[in-house]
PDB file of N, CA and C in Angstrom:
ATOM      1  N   UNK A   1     -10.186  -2.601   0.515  1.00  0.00           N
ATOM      2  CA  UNK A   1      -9.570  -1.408  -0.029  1.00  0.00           C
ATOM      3  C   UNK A   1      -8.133  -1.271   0.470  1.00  0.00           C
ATOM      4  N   UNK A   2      -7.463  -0.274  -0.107  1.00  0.00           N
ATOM      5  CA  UNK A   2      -5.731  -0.280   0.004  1.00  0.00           C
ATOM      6  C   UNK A   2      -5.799   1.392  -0.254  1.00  0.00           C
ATOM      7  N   UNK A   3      -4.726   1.581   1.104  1.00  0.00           N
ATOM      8  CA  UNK A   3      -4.618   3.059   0.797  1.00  0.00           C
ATOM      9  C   UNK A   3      -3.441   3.687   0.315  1.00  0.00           C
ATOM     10  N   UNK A   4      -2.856   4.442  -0.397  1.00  0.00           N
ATOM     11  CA  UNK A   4      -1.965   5.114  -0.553  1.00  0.00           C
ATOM     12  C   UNK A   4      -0.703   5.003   0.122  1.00  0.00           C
ATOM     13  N   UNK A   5      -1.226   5.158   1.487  1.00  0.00           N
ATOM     14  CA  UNK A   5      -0.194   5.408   2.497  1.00  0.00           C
ATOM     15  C   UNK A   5       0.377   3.847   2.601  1.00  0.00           C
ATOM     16  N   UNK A   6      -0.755   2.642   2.694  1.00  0.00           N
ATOM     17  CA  UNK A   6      -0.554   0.931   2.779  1.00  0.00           C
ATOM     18  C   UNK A   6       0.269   0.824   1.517  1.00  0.00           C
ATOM     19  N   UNK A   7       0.053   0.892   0.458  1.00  0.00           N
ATOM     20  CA  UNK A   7       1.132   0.455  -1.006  1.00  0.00           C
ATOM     21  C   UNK A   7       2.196   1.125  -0.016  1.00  0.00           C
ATOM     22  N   UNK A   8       2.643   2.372  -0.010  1.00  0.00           N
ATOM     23  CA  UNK A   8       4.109   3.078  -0.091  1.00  0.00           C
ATOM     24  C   UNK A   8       4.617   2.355   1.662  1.00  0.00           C
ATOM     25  N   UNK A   9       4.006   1.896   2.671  1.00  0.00           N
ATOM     26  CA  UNK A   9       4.160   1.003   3.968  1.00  0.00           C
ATOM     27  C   UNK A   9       4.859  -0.014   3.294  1.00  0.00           C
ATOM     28  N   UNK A  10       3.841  -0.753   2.330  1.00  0.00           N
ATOM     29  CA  UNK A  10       4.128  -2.260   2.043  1.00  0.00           C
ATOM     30  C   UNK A  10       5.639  -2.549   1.287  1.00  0.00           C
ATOM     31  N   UNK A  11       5.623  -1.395   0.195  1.00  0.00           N
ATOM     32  CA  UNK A  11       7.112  -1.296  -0.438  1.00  0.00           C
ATOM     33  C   UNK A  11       8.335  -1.130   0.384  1.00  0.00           C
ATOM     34  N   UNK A  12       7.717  -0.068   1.434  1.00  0.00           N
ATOM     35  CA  UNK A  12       9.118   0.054   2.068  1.00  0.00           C
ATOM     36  C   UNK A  12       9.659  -1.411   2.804  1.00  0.00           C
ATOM     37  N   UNK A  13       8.596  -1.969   3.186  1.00  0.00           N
ATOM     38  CA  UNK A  13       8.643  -3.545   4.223  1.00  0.00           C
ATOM     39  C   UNK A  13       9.507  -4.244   3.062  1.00  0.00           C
ATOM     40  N   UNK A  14       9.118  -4.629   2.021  1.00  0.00           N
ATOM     41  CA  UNK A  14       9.714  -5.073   1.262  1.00  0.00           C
ATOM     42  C   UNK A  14      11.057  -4.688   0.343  1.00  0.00           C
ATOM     43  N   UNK A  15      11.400  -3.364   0.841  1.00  0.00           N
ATOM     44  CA  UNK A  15      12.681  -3.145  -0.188  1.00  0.00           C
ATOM     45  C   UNK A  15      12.438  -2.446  -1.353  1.00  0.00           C
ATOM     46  N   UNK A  16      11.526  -2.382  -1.890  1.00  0.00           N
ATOM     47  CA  UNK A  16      11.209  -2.268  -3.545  1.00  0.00           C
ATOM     48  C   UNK A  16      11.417  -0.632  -3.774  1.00  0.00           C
ATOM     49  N   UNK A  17      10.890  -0.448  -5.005  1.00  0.00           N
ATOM     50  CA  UNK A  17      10.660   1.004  -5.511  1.00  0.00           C
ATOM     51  C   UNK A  17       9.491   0.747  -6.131  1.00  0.00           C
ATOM     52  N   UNK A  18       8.872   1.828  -6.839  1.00  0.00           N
ATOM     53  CA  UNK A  18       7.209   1.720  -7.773  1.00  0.00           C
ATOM     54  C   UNK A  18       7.539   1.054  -8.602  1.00  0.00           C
ATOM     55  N   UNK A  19       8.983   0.948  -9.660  1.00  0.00           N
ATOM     56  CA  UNK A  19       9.539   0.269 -10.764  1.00  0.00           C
ATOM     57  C   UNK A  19       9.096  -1.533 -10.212  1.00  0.00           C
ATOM     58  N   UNK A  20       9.968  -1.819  -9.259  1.00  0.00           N
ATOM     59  CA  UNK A  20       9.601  -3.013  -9.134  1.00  0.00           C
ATOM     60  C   UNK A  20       8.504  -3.501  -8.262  1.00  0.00           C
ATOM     61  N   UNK A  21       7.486  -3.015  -7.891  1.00  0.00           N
ATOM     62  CA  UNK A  21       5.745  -3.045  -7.864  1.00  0.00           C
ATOM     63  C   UNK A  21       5.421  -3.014  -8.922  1.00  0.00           C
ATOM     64  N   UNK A  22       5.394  -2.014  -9.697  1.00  0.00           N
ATOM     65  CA  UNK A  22       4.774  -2.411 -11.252  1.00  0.00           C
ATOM     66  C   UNK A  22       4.903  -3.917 -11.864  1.00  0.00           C
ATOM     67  N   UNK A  23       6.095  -4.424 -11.889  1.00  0.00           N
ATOM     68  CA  UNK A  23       6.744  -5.051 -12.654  1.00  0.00           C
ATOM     69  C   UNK A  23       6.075  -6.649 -11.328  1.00  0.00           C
ATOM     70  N   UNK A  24       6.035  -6.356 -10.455  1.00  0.00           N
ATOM     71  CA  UNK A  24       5.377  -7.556  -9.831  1.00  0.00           C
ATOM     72  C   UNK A  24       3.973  -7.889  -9.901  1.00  0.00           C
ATOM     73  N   UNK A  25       3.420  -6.783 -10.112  1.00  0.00           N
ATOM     74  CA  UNK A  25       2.020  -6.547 -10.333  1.00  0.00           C
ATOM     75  C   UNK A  25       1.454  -6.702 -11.484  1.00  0.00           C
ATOM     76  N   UNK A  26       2.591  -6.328 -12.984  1.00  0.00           N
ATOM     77  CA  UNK A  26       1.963  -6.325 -14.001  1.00  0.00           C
ATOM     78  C   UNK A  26       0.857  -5.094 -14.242  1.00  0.00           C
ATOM     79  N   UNK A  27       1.326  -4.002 -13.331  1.00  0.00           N
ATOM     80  CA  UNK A  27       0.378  -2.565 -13.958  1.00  0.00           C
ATOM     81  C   UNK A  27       1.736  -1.883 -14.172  1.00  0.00           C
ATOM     82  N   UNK A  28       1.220  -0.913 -14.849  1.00  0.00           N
ATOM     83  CA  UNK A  28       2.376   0.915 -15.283  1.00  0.00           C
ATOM     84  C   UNK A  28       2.960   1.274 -14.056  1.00  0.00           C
ATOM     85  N   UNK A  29       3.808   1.377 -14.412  1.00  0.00           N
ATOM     86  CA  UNK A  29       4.619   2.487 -13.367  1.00  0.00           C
ATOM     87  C   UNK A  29       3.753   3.889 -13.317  1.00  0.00           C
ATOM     88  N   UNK A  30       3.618   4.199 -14.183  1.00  0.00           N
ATOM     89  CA  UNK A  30       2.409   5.386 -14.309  1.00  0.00           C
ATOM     90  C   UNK A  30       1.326   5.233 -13.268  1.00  0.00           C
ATOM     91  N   UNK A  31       0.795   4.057 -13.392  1.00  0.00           N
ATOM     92  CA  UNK A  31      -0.527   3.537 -12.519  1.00  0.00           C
ATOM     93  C   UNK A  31      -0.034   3.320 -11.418  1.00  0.00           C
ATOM     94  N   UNK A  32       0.686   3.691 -11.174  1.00  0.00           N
ATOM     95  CA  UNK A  32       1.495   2.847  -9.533  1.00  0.00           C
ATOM     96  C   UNK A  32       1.842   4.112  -8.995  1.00  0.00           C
ATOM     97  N   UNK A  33       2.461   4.947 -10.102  1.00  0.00           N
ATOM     98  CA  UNK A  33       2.565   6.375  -8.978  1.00  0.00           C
ATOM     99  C   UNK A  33       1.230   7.351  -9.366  1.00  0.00           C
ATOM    100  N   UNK A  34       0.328   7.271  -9.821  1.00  0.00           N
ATOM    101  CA  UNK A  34      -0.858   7.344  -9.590  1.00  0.00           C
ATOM    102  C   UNK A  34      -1.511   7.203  -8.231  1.00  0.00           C
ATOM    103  N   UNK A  35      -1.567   5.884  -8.295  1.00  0.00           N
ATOM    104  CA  UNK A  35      -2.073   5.190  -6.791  1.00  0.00           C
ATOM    105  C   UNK A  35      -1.585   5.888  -5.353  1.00  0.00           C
ATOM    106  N   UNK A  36      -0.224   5.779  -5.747  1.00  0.00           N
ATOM    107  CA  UNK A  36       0.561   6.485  -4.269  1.00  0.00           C
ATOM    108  C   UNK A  36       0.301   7.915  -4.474  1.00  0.00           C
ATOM    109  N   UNK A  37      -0.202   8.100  -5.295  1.00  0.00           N
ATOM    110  CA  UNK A  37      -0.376  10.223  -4.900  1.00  0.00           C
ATOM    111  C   UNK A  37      -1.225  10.387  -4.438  1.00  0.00           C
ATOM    112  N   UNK A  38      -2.500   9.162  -4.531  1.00  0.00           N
ATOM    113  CA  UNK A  38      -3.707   9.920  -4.121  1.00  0.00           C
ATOM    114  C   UNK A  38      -4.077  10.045  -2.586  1.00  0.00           C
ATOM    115  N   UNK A  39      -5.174  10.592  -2.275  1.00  0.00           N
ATOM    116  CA  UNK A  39      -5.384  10.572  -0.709  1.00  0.00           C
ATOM    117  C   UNK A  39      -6.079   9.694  -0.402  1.00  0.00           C
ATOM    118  N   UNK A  40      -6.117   9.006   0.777  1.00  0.00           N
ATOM    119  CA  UNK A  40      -6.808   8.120   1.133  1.00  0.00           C
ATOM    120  C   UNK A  40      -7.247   6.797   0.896  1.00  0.00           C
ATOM    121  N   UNK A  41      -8.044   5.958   0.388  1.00  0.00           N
ATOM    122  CA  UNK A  41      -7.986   4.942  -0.368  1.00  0.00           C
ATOM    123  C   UNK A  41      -8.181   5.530  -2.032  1.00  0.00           C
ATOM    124  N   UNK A  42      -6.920   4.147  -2.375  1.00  0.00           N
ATOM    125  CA  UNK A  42      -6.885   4.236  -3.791  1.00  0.00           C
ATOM    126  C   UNK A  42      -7.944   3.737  -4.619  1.00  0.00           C
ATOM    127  N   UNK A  43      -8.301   4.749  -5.752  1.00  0.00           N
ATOM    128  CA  UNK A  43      -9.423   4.746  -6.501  1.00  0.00           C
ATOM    129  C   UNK A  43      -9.207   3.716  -7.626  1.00  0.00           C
ATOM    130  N   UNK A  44      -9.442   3.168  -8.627  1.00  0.00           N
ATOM    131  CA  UNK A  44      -8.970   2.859  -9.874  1.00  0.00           C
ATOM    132  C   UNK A  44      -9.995   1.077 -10.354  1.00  0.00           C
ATOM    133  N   UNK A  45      -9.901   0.816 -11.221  1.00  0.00           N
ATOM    134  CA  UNK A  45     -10.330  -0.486 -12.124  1.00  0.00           C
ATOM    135  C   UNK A  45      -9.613  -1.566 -10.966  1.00  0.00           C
ATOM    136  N   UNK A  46     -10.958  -2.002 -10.360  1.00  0.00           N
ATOM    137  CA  UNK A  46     -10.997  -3.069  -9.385  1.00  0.00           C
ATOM    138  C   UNK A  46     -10.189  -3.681  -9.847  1.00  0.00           C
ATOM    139  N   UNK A  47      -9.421  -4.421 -11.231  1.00  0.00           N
ATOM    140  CA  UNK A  47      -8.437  -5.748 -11.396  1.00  0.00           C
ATOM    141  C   UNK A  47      -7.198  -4.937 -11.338  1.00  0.00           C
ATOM    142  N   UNK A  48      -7.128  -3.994 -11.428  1.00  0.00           N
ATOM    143  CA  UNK A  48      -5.653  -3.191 -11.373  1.00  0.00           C
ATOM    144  C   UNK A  48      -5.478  -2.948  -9.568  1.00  0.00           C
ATOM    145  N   UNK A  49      -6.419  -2.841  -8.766  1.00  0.00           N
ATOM    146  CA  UNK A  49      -6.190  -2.887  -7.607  1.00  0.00           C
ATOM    147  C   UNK A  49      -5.340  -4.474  -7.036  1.00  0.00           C
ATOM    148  N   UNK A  50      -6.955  -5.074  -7.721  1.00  0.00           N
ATOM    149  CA  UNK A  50      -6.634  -6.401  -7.306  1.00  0.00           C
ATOM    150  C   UNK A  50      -4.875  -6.982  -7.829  1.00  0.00           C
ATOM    151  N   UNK A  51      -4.598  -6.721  -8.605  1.00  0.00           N
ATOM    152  CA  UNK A  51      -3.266  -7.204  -9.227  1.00  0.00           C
ATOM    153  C   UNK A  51      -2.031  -6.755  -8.185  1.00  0.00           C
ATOM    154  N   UNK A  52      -2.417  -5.446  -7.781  1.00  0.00           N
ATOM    155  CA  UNK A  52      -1.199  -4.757  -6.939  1.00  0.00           C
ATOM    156  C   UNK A  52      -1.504  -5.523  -5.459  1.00  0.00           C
ATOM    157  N   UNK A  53      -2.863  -5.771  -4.571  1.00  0.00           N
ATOM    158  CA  UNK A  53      -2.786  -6.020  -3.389  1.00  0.00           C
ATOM    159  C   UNK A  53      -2.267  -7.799  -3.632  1.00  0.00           C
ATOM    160  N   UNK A  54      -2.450  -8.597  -4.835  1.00  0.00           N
ATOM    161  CA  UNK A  54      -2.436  -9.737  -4.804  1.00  0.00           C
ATOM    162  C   UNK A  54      -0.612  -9.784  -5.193  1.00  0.00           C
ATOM    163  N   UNK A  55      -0.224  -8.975  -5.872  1.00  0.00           N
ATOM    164  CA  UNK A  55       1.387  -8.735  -6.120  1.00  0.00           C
ATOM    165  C   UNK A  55       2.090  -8.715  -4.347  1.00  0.00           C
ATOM    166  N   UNK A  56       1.351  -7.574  -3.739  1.00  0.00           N
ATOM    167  CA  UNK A  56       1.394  -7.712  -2.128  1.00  0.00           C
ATOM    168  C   UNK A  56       1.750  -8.802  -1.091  1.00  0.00           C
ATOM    169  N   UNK A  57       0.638  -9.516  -1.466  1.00  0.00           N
ATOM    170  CA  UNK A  57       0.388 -10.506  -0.939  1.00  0.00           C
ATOM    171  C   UNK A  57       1.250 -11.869  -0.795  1.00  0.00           C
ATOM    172  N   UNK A  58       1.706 -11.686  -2.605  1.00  0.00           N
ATOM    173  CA  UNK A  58       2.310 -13.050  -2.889  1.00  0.00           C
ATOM    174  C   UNK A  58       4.169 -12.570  -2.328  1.00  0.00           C
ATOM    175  N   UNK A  59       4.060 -11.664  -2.156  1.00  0.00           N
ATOM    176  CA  UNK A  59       5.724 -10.655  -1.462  1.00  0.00           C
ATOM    177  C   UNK A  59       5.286 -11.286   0.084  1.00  0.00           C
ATOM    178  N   UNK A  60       4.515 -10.865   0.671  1.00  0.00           N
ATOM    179  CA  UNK A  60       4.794 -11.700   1.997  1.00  0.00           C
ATOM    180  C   UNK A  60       4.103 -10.161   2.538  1.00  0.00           C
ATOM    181  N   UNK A  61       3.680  -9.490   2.193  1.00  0.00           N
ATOM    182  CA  UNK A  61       3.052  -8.439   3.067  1.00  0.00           C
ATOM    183  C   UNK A  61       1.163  -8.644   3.032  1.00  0.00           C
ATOM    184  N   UNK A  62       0.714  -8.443   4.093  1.00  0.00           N
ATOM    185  CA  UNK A  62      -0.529  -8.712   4.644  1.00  0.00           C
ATOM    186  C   UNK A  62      -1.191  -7.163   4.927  1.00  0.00           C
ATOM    187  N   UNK A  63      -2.220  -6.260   4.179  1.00  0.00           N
ATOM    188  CA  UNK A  63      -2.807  -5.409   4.115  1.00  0.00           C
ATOM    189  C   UNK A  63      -4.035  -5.855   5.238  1.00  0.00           C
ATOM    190  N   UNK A  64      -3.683  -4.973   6.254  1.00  0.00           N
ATOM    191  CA  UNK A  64      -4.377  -4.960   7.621  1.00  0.00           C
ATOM    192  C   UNK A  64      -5.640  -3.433   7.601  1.00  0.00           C
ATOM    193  N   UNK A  65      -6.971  -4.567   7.223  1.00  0.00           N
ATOM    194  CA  UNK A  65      -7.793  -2.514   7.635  1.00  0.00           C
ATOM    195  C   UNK A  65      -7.830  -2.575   8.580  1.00  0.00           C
ATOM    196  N   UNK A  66      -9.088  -1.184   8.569  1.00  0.00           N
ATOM    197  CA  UNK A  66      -9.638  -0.780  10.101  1.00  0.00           C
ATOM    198  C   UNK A  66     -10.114  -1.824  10.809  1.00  0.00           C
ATOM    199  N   UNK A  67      -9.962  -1.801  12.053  1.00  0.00           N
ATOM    200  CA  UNK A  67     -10.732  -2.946  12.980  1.00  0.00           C
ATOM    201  C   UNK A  67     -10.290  -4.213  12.894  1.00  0.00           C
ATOM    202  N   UNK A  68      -9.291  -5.015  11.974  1.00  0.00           N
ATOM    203  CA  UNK A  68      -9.098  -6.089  11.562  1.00  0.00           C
ATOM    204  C   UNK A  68      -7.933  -7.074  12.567  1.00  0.00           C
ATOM    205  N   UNK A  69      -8.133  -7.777  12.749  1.00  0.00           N
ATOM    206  CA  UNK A  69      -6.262  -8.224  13.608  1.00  0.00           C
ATOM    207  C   UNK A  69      -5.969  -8.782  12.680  1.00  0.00           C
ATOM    208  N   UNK A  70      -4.795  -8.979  12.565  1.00  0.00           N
ATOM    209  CA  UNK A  70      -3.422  -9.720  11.467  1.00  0.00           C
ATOM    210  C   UNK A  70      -3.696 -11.365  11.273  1.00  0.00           C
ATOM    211  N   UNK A  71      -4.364 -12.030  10.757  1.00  0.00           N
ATOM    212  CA  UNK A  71      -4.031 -13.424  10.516  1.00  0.00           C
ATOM    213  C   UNK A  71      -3.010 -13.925  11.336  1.00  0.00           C
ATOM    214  N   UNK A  72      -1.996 -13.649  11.286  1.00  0.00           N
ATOM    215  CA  UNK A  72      -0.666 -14.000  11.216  1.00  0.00           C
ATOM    216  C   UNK A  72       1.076 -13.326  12.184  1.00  0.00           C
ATOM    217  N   UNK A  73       1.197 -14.025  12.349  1.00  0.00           N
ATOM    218  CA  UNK A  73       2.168 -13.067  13.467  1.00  0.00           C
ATOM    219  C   UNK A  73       3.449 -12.247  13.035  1.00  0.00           C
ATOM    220  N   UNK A  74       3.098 -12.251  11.730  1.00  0.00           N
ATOM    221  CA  UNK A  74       4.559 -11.382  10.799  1.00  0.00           C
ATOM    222  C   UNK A  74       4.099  -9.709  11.502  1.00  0.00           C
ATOM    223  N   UNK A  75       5.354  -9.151  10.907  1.00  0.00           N
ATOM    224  CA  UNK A  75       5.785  -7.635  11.432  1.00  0.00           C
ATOM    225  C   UNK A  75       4.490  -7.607  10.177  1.00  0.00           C
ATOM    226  N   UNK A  76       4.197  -5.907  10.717  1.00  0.00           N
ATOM    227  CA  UNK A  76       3.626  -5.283   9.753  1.00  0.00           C
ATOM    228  C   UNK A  76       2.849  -3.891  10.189  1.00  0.00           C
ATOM    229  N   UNK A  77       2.471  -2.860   9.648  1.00  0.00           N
ATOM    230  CA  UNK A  77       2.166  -1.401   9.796  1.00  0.00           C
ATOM    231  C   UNK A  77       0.923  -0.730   9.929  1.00  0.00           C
ATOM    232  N   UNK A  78       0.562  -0.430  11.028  1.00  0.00           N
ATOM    233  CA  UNK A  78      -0.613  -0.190  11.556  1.00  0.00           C
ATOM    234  C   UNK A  78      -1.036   1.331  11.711  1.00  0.00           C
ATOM    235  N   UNK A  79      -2.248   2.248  11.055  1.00  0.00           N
ATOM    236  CA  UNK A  79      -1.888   3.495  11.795  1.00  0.00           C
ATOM    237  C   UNK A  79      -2.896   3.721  12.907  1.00  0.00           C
ATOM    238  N   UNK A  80      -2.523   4.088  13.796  1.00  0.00           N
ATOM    239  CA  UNK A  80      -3.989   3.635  15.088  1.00  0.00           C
ATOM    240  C   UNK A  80      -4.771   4.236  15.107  1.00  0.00           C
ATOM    241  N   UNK A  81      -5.191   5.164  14.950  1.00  0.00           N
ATOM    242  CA  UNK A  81      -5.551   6.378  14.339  1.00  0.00           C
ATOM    243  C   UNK A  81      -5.063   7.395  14.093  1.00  0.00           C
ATOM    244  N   UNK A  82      -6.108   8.133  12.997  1.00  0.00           N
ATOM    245  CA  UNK A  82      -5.266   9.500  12.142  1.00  0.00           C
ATOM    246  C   UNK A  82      -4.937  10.338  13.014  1.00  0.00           C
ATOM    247  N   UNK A  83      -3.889  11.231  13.036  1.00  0.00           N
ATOM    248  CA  UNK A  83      -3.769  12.494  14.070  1.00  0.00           C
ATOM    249  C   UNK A  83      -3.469  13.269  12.977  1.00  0.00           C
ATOM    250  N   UNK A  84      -3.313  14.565  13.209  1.00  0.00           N
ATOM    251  CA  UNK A  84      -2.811  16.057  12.885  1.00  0.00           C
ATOM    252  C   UNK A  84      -1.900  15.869  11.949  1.00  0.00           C
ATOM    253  N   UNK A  85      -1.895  16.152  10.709  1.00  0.00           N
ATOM    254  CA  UNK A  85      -0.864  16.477   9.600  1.00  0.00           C
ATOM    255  C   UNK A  85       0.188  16.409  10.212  1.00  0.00           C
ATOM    256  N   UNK A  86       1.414  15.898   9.843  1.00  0.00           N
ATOM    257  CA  UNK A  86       2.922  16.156  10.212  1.00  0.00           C
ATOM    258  C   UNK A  86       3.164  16.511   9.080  1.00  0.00           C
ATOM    259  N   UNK A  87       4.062  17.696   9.400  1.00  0.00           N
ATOM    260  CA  UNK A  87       4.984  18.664   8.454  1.00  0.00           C
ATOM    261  C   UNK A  87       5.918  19.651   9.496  1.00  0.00           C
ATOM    262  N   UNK A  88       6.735  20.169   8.851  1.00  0.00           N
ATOM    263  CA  UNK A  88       7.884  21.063   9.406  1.00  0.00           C
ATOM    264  C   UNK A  88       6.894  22.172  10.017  1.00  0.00           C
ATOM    265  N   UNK A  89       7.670  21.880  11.515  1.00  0.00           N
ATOM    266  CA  UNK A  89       7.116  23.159  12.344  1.00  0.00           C
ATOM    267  C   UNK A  89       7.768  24.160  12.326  1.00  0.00           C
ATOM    268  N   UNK A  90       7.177  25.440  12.327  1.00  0.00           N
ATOM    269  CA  UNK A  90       7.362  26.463  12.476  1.00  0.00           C
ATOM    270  C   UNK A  90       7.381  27.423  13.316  1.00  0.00           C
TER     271      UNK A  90
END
């Protein structure tokens, strides 16, 4: 699985915008900011997943889950665990 928060990680690693994820992936831009709105892991038609983590993949970014170590010794974005909403304090 791929979460929300991992696509919009992976783009930033790479430079891109949703325009050019779509366009590497071969899904909608529609379907792409879909994906990034939702919470948690992204829901949707297993080959439309598969297309975006394998678009991922072939970019040079490595989708790390829970519990997993990295294959590989490239940089890449980990959250260690969840904490407390960040937003503007008040």
């Amino acid at each position: 699985m791929i979460t929300a928060a991992q696509m919009r990680a992976a783009r930033a690693l790479l430079g891109i915008d949703q325009r050019q994820l779509a366009e590497l992936s071969g899904v909608s831009l529609p379907t792409i900011q879909r994906m990034e709105a939702s919470e948690g892991n992204v829901r949707g038609i297993v080959d439309t997943l598969t297309k975006v983590v394998d678009a991922l993949n072939r970019a040079g970014v490595e989708l790390i889950g829970d519990n997993a170590t990295s294959r590989e010794g490239g940089r890449g974005v980990r959250l260690a665990r969840p904490g407390p909403p960040i937003g503007p304090s008040r």
